[in-house]
C-alpha atoms as a PDB file:
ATOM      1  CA  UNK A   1     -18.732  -8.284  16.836  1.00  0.00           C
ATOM      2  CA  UNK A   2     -18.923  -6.990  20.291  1.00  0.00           C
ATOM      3  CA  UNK A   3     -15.842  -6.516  22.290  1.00  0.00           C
ATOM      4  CA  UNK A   4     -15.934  -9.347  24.107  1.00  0.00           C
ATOM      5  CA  UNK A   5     -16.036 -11.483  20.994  1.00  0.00           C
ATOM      6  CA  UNK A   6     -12.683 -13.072  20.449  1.00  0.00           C
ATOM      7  CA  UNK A   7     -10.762 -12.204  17.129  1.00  0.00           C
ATOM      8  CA  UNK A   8     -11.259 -14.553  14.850  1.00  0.00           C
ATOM      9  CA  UNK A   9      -7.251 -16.171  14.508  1.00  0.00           C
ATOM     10  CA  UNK A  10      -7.605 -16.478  18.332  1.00  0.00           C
ATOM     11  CA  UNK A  11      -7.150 -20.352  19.059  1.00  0.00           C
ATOM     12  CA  UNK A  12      -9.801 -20.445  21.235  1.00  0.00           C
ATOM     13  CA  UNK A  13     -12.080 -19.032  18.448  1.00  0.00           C
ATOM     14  CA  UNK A  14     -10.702 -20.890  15.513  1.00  0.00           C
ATOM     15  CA  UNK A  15     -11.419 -23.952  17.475  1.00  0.00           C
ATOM     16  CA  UNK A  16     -15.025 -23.048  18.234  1.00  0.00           C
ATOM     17  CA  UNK A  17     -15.693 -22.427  14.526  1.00  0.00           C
ATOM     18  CA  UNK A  18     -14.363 -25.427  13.130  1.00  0.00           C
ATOM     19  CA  UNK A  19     -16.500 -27.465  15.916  1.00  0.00           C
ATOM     20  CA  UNK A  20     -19.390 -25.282  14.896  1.00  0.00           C
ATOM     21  CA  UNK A  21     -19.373 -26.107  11.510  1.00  0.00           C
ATOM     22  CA  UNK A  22     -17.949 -29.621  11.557  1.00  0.00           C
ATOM     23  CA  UNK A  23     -14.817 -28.468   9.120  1.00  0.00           C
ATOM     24  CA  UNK A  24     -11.965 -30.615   8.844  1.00  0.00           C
ATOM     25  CA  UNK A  25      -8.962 -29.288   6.938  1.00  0.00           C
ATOM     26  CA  UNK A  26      -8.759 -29.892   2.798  1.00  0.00           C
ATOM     27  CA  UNK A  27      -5.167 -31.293   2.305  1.00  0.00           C
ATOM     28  CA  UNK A  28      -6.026 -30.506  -1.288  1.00  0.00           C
ATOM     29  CA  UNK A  29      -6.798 -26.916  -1.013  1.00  0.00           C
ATOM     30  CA  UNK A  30      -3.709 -26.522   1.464  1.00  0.00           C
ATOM     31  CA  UNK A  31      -5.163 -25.160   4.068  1.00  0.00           C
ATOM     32  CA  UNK A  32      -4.024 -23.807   6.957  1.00  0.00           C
ATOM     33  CA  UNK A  33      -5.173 -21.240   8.881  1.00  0.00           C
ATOM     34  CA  UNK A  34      -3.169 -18.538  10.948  1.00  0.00           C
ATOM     35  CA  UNK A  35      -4.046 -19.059  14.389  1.00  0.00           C
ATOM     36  CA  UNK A  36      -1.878 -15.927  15.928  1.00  0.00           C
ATOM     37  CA  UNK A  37      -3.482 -12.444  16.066  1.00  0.00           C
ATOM     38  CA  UNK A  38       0.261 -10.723  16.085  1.00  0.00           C
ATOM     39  CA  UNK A  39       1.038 -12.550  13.086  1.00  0.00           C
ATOM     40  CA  UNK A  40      -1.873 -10.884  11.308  1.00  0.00           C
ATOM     41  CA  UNK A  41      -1.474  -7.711  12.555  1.00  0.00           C
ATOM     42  CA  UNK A  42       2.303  -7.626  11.265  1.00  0.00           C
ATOM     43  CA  UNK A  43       1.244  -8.406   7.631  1.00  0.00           C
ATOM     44  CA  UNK A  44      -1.506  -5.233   7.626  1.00  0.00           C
ATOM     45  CA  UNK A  45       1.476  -3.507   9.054  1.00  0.00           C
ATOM     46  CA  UNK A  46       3.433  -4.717   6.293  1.00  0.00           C
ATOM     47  CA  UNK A  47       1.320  -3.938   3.426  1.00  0.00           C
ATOM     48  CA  UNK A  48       0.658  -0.410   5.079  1.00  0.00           C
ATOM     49  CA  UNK A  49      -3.289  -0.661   4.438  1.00  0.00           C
ATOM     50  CA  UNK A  50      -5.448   2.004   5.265  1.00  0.00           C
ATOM     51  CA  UNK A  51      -8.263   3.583   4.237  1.00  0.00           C
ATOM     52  CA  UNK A  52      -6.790   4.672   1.007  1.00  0.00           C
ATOM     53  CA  UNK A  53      -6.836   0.920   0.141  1.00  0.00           C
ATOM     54  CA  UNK A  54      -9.049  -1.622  -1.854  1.00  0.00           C
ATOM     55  CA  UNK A  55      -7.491  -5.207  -0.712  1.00  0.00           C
ATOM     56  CA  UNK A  56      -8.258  -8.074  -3.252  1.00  0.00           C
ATOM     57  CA  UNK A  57      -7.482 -11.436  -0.662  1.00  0.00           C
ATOM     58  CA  UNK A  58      -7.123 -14.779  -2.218  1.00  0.00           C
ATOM     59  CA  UNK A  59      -8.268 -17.672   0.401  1.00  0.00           C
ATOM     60  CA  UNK A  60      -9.897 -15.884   2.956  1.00  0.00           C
ATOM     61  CA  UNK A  61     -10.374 -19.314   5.052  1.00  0.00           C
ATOM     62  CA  UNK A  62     -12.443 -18.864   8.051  1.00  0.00           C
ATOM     63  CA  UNK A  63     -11.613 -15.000   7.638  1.00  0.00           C
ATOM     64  CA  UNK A  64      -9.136 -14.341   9.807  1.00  0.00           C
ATOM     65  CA  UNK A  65      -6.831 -11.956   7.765  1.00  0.00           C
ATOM     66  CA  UNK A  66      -9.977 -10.736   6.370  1.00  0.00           C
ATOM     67  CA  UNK A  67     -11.030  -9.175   9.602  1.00  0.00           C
ATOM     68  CA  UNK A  68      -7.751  -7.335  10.168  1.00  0.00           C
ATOM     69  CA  UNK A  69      -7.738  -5.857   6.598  1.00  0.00           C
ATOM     70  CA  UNK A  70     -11.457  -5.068   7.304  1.00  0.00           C
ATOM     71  CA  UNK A  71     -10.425  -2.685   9.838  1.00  0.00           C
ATOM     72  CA  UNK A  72      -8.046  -0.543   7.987  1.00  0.00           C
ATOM     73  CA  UNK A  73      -9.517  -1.258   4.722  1.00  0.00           C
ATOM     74  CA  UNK A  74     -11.710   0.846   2.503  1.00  0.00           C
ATOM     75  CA  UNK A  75     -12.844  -2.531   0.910  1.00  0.00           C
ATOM     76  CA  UNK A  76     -12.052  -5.783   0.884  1.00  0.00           C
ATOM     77  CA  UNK A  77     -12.755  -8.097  -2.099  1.00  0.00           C
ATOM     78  CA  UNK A  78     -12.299 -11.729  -0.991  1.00  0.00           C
ATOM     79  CA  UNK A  79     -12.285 -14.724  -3.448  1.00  0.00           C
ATOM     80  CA  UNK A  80     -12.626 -18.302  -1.669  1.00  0.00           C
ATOM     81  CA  UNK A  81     -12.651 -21.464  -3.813  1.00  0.00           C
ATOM     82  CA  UNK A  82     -14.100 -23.955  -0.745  1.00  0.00           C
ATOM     83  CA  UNK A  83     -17.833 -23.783  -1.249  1.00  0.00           C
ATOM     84  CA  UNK A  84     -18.232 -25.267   2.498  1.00  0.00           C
ATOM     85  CA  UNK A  85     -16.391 -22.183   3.929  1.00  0.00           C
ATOM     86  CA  UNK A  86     -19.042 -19.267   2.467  1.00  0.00           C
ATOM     87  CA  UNK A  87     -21.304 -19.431   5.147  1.00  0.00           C
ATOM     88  CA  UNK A  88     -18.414 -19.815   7.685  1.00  0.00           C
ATOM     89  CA  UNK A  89     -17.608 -16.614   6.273  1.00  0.00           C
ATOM     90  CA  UNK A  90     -20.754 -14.936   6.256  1.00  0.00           C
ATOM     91  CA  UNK A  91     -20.965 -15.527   9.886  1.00  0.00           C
ATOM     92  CA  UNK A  92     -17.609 -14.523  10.784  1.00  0.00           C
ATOM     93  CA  UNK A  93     -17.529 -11.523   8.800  1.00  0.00           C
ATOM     94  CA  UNK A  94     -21.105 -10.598   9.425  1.00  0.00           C
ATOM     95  CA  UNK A  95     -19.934  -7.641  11.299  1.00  0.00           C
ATOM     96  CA  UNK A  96     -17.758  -6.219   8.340  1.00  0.00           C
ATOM     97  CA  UNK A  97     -20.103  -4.158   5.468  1.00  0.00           C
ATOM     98  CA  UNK A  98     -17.028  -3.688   3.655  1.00  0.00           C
ATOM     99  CA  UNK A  99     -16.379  -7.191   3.120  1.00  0.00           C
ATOM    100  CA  UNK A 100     -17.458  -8.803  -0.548  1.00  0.00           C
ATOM    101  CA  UNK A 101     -16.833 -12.735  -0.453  1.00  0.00           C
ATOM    102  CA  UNK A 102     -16.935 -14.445  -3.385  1.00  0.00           C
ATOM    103  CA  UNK A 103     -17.007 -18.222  -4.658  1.00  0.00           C
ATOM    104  CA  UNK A 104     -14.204 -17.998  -7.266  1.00  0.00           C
ATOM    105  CA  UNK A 105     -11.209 -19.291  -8.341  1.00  0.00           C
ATOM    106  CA  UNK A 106      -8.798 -16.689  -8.655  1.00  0.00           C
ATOM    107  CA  UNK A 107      -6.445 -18.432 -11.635  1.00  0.00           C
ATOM    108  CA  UNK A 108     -10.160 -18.516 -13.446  1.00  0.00           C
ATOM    109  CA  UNK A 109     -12.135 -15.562 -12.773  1.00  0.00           C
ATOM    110  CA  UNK A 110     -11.848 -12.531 -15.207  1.00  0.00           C
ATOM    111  CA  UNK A 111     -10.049 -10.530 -12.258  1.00  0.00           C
ATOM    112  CA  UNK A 112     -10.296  -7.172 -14.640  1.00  0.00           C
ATOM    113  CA  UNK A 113     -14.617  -7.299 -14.565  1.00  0.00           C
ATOM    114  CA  UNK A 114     -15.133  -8.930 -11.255  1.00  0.00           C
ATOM    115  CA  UNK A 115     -12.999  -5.740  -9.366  1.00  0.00           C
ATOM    116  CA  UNK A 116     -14.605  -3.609 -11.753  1.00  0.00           C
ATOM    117  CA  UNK A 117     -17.764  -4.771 -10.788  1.00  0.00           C
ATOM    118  CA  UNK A 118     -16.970  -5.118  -6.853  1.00  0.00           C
ATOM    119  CA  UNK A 119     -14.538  -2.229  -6.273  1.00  0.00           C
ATOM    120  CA  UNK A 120     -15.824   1.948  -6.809  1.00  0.00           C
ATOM    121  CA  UNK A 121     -11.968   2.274  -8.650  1.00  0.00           C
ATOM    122  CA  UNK A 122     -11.361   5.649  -6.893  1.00  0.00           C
ATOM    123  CA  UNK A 123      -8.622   3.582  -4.230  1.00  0.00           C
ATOM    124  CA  UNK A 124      -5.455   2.223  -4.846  1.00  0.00           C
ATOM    125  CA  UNK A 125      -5.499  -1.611  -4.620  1.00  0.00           C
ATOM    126  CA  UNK A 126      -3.413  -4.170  -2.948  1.00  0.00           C
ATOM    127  CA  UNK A 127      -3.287  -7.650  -2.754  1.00  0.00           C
ATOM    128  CA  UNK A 128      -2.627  -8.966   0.547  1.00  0.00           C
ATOM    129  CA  UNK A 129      -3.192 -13.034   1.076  1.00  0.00           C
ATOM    130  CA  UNK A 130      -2.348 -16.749   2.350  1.00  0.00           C
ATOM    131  CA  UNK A 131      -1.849 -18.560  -0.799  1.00  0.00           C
ATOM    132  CA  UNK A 132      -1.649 -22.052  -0.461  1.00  0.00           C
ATOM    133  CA  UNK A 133       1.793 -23.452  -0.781  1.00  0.00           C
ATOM    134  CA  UNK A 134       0.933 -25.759  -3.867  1.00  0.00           C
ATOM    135  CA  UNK A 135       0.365 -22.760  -6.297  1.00  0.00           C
ATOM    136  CA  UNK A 136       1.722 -20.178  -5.040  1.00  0.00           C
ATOM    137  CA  UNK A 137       4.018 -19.381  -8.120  1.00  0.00           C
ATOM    138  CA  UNK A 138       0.546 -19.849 -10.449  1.00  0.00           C
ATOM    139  CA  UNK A 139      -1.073 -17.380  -8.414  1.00  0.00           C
ATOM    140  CA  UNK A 140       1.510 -14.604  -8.199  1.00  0.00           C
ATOM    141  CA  UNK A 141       2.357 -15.397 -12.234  1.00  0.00           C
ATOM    142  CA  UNK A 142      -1.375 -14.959 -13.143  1.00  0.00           C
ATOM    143  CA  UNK A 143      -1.951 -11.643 -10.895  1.00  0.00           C
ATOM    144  CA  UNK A 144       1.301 -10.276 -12.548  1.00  0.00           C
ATOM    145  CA  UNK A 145      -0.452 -11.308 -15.801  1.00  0.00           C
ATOM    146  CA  UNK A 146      -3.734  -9.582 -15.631  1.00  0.00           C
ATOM    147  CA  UNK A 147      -1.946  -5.929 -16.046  1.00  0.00           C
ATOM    148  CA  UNK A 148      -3.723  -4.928 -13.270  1.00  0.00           C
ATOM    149  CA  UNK A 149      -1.971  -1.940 -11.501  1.00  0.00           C
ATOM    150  CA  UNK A 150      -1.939  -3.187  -8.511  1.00  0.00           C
ATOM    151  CA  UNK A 151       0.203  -1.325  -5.760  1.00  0.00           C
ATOM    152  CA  UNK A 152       1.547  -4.066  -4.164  1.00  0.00           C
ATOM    153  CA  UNK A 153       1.350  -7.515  -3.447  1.00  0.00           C
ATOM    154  CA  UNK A 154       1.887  -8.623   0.107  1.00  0.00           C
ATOM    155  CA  UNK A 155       2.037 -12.370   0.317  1.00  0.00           C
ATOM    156  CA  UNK A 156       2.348 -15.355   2.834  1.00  0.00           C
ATOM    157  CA  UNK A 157       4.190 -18.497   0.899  1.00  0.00           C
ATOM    158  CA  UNK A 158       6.768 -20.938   1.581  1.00  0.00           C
ATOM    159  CA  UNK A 159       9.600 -20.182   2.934  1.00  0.00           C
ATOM    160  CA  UNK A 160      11.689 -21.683  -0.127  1.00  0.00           C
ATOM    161  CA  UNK A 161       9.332 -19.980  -2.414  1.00  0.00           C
ATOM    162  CA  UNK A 162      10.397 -16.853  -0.865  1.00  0.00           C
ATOM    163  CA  UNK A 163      14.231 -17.464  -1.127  1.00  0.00           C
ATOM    164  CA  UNK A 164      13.646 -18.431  -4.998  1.00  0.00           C
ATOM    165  CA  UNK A 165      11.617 -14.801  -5.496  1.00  0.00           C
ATOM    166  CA  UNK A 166      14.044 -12.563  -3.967  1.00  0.00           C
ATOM    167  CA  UNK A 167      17.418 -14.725  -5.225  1.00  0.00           C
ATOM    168  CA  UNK A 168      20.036 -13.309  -6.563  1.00  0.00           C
ATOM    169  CA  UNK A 169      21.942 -14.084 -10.132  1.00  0.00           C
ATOM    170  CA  UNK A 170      24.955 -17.094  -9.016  1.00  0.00           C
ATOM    171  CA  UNK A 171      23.154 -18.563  -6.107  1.00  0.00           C
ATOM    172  CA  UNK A 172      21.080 -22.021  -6.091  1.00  0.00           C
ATOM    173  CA  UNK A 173      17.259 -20.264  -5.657  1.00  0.00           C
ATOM    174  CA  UNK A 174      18.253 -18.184  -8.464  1.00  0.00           C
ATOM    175  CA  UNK A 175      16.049 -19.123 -11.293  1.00  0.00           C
ATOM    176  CA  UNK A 176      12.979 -18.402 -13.931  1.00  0.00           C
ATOM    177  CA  UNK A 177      10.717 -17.509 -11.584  1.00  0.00           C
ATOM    178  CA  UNK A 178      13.123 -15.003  -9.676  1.00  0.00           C
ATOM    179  CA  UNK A 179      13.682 -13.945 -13.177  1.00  0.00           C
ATOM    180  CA  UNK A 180      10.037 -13.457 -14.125  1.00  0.00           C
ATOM    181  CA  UNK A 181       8.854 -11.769 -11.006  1.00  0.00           C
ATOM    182  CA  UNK A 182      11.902  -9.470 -10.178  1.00  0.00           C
ATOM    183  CA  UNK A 183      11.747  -8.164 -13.861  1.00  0.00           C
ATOM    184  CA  UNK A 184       8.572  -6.671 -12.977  1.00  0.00           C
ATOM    185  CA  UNK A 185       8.710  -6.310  -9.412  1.00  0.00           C
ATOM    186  CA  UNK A 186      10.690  -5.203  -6.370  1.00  0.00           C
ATOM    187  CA  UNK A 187      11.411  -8.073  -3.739  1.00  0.00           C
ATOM    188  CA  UNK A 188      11.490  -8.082  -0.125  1.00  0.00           C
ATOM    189  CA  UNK A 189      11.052 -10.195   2.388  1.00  0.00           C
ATOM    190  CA  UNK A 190       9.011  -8.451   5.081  1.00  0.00           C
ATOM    191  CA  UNK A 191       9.601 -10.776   7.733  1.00  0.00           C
ATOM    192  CA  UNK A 192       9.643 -14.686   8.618  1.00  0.00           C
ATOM    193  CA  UNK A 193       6.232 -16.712  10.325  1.00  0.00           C
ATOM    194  CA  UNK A 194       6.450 -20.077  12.041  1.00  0.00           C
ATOM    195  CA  UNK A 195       4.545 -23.077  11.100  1.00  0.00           C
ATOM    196  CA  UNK A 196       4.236 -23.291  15.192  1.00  0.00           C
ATOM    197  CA  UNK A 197       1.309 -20.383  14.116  1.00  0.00           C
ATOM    198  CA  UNK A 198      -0.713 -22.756  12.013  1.00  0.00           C
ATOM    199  CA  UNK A 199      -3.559 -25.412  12.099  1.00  0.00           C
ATOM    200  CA  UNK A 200      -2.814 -27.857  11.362  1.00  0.00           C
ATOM    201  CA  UNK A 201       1.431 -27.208  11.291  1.00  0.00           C
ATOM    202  CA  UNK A 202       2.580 -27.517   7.994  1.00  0.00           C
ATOM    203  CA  UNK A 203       6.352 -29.100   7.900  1.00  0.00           C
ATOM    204  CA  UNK A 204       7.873 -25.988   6.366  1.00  0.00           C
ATOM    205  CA  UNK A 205       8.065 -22.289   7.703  1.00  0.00           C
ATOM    206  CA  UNK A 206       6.123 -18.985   6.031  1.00  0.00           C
ATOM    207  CA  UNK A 207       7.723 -15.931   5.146  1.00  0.00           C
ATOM    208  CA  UNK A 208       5.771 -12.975   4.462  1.00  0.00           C
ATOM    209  CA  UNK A 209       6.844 -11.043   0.501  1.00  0.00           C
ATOM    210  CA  UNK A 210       6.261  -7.918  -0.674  1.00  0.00           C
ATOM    211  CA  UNK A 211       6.423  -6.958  -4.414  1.00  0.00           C
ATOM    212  CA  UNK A 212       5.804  -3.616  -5.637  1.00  0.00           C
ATOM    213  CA  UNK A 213       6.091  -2.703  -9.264  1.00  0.00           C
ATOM    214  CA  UNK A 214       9.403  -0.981 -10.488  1.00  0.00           C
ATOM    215  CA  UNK A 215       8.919   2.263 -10.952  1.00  0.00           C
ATOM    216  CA  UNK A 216      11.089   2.243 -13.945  1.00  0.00           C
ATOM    217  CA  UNK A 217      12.611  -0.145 -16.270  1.00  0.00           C
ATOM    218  CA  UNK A 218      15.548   0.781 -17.862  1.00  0.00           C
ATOM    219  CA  UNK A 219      15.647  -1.928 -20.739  1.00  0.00           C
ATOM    220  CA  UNK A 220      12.951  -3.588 -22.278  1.00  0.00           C
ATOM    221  CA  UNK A 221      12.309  -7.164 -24.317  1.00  0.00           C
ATOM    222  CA  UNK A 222      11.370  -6.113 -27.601  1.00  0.00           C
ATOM    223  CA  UNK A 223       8.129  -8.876 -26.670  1.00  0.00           C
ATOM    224  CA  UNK A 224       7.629  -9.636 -23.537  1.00  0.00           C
ATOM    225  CA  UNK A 225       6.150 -13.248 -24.364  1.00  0.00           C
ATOM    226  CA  UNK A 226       9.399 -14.295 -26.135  1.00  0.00           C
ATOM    227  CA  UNK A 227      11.525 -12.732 -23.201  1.00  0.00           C
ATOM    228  CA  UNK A 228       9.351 -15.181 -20.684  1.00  0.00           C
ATOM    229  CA  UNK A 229      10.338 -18.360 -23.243  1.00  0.00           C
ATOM    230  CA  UNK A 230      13.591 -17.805 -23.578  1.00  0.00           C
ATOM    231  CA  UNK A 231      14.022 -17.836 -19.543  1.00  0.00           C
ATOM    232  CA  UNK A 232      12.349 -20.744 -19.302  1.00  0.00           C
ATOM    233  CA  UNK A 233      14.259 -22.308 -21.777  1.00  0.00           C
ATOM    234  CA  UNK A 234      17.925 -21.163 -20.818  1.00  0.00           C
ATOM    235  CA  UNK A 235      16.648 -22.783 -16.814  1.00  0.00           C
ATOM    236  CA  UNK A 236      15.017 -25.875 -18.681  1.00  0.00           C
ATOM    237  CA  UNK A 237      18.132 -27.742 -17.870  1.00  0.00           C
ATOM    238  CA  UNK A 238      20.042 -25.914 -14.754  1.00  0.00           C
ATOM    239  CA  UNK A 239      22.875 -28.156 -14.913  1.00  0.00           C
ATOM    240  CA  UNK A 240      23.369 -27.794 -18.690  1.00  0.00           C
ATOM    241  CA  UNK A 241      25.239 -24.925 -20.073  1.00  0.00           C
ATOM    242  CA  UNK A 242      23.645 -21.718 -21.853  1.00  0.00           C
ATOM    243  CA  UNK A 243      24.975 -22.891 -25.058  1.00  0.00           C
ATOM    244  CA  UNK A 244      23.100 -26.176 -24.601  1.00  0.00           C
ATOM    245  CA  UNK A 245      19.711 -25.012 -23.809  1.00  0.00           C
ATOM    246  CA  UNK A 246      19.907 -22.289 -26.410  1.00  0.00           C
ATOM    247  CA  UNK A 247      20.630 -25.105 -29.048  1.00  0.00           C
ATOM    248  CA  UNK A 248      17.763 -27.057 -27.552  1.00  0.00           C
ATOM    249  CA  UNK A 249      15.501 -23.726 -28.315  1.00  0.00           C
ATOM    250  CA  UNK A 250      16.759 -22.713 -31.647  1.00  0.00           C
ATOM    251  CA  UNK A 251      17.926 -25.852 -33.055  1.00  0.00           C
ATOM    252  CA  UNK A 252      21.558 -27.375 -34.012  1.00  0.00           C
ATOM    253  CA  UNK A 253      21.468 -26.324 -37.795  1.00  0.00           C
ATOM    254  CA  UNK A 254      24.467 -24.308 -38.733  1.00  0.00           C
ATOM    255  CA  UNK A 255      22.413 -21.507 -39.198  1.00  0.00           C
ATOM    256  CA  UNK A 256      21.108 -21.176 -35.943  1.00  0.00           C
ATOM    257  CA  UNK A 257      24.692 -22.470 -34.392  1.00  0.00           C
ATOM    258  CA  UNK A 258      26.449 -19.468 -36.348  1.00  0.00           C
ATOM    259  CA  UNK A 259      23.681 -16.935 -34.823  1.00  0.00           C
ATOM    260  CA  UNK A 260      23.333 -18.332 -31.303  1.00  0.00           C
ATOM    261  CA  UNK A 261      27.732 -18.068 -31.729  1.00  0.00           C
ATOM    262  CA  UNK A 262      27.506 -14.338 -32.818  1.00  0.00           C
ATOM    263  CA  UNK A 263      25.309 -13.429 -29.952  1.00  0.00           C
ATOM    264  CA  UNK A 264      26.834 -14.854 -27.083  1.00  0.00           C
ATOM    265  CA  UNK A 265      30.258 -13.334 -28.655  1.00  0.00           C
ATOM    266  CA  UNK A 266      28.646  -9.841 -28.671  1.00  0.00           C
ATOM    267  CA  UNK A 267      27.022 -10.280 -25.246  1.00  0.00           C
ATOM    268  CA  UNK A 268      30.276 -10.955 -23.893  1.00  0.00           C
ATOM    269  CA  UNK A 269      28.746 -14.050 -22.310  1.00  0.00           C
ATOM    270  CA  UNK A 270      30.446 -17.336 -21.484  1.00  0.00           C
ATOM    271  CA  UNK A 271      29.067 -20.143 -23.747  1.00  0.00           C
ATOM    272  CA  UNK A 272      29.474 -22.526 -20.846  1.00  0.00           C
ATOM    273  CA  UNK A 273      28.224 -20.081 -18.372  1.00  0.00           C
ATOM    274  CA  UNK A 274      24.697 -21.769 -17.132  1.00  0.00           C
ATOM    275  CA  UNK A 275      21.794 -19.289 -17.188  1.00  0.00           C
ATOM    276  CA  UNK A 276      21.839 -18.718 -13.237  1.00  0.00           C
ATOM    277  CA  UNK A 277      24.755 -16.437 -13.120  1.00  0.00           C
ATOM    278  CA  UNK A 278      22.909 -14.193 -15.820  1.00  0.00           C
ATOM    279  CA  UNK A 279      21.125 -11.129 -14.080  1.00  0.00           C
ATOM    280  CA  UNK A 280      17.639 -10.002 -15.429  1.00  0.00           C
ATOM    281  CA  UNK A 281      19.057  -7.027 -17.761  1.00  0.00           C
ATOM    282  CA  UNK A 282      21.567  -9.502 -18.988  1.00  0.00           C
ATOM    283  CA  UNK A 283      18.754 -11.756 -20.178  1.00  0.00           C
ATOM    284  CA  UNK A 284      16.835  -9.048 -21.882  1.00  0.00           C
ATOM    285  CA  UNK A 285      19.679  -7.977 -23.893  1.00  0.00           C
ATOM    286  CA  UNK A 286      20.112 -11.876 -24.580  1.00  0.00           C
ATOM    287  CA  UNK A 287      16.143 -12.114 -26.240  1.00  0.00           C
ATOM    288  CA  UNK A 288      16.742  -8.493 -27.704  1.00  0.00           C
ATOM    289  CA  UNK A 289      20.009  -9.773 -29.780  1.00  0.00           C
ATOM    290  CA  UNK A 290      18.530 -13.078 -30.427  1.00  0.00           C
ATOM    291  CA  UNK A 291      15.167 -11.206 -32.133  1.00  0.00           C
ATOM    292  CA  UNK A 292      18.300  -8.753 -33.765  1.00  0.00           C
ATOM    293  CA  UNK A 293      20.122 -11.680 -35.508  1.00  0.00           C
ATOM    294  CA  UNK A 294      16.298 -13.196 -36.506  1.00  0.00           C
ATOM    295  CA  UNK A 295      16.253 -16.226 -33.967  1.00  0.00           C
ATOM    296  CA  UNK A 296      13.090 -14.237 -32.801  1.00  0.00           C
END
């Protein structure tokens, strides 16, 4: 790219490509692509990449992120699921030899072997994309899942989705997903984006999150598989008591009532509390007790 060549969010640009290559937008994929330069260089500047950094980016689009990460990147693995948008980006990104774009679906590819395969190891990795709105929680659930150590994650999502990640216990975005994520990962909210900075607008505003891993936990589930089940279960029902959704897990013999009774009682916990006002320690020492008194 010389100089003179416009950065790729540039409207002007972004306009010229799509014309170039006949694209129209794929409601389906939710896409919609960053059209302000500033924007972009606030989320690099966000997820502090340099060239200490491999950057695995989900949805690369026409590659406009991709090119700003390129820059300050050691590497940059990119995984695009819109087969029409591959040679887009091996035009756009033509300029950029540490750019690897690849025609996958990141809740399907085997994330361990393909960075294995693409990435030298020797740098610390971050994620840093533009998820689409309409599974954004899959995404960040799955990467979590892969036990990957990433360093961070540094993610543009819904606005809402944002609020529910970084909620706290007693408030109404409080619930199993902030549970899920903030047991494993420190929330922030780096900073808000406009959906004035997108084509085509979307009806909602962006907010940029970054989660890093905690550096220490100072209770564990005894299983973290039964920890994620039982916070799914207590939120099955928000308006329904922590009593009732327990007894909707476990059952309404006596047996179970007499347990789920004795645990609560030794938690010091509310039977009619409802399972928002309990804080993530609180609901490991729930599924600990639970798997003491042989409910687990």
């Amino acid at each position: 790219m010389t100089d003179k060549t416009p950065e790729i969010a540039s409207p002007l640009r972004t306009k010229a490509i799509m014309n170039a290559y006949g694209l129209t937008f794929k409601k389906s994929l939710g896409q919609n692509f960053l059209t302000d330069v500033n924007v972009l260089h606030k989320i690099v500047t966000a997820a502090e990449i340099s060239a200490a950094d491999d950057v695995l980016e989900i949805g690369p689009g026409i590659g406009a992120l991709t090119e700003q990460l390129a820059k300050k990147a050691h590497q940059v693995v990119a995984l695009e699921l819109d087969e029409r948008l591959l040679p887009v980006l091996a035009d756009t990104l033509a300029p950029y030899k540490n750019v690897t774009v690849l025609h996958q679906d990141v809740l399907k590819a085997d994330l361990q072997q393909l960075l294995a395969t693409n990435l030298d190891g020797a740098h610390q990795l971050k994620v840093v994309a533009n998820l689409p709105y309409y599974i954004t929680s899959p995404i960040i659930l799955h990467l979590l899942n892969t036990g990957i150590g990433f360093e961070a994650l540094v993610v543009m999502m819904q606005k809402e989705v944002a609020e529910r990640l970084s909620a706290d216990p007693g408030t109404k975005a409080y619930g199993s997903l902030s549970v899920r994520v903030q047991y494993q990962m420190d929330v922030k909210t780096a900073f808000i984006v406009p959906r004035t900075v997108f084509v085509p607008q979307p009806n909602v505003d962006s907010a940029i999150v970054s989660l890093t891993p905690l550096k220490t936990k100072q209770l564990l589930p005894f299983n973290e598989a039964a920890f994620f089940k039982v916070v799914k279960g207590c939120f099955a029902h928000r308006r329904k008591s922590l009593w009732n959704n327990l007894k909707s897990m476990f059952g309404k013999e006596e047996t179970q009532k007499i347990a789920l009774t004795r645990a609560l009682a030794e938690l010091e916990l509310s039977p009619q509390l409802r399972a928002e006002k309990l804080t993530v320690q609180q609901f490991i020492l729930l599924v600990n007790k639970l798997h003491e008194l042989e409910l687990l």
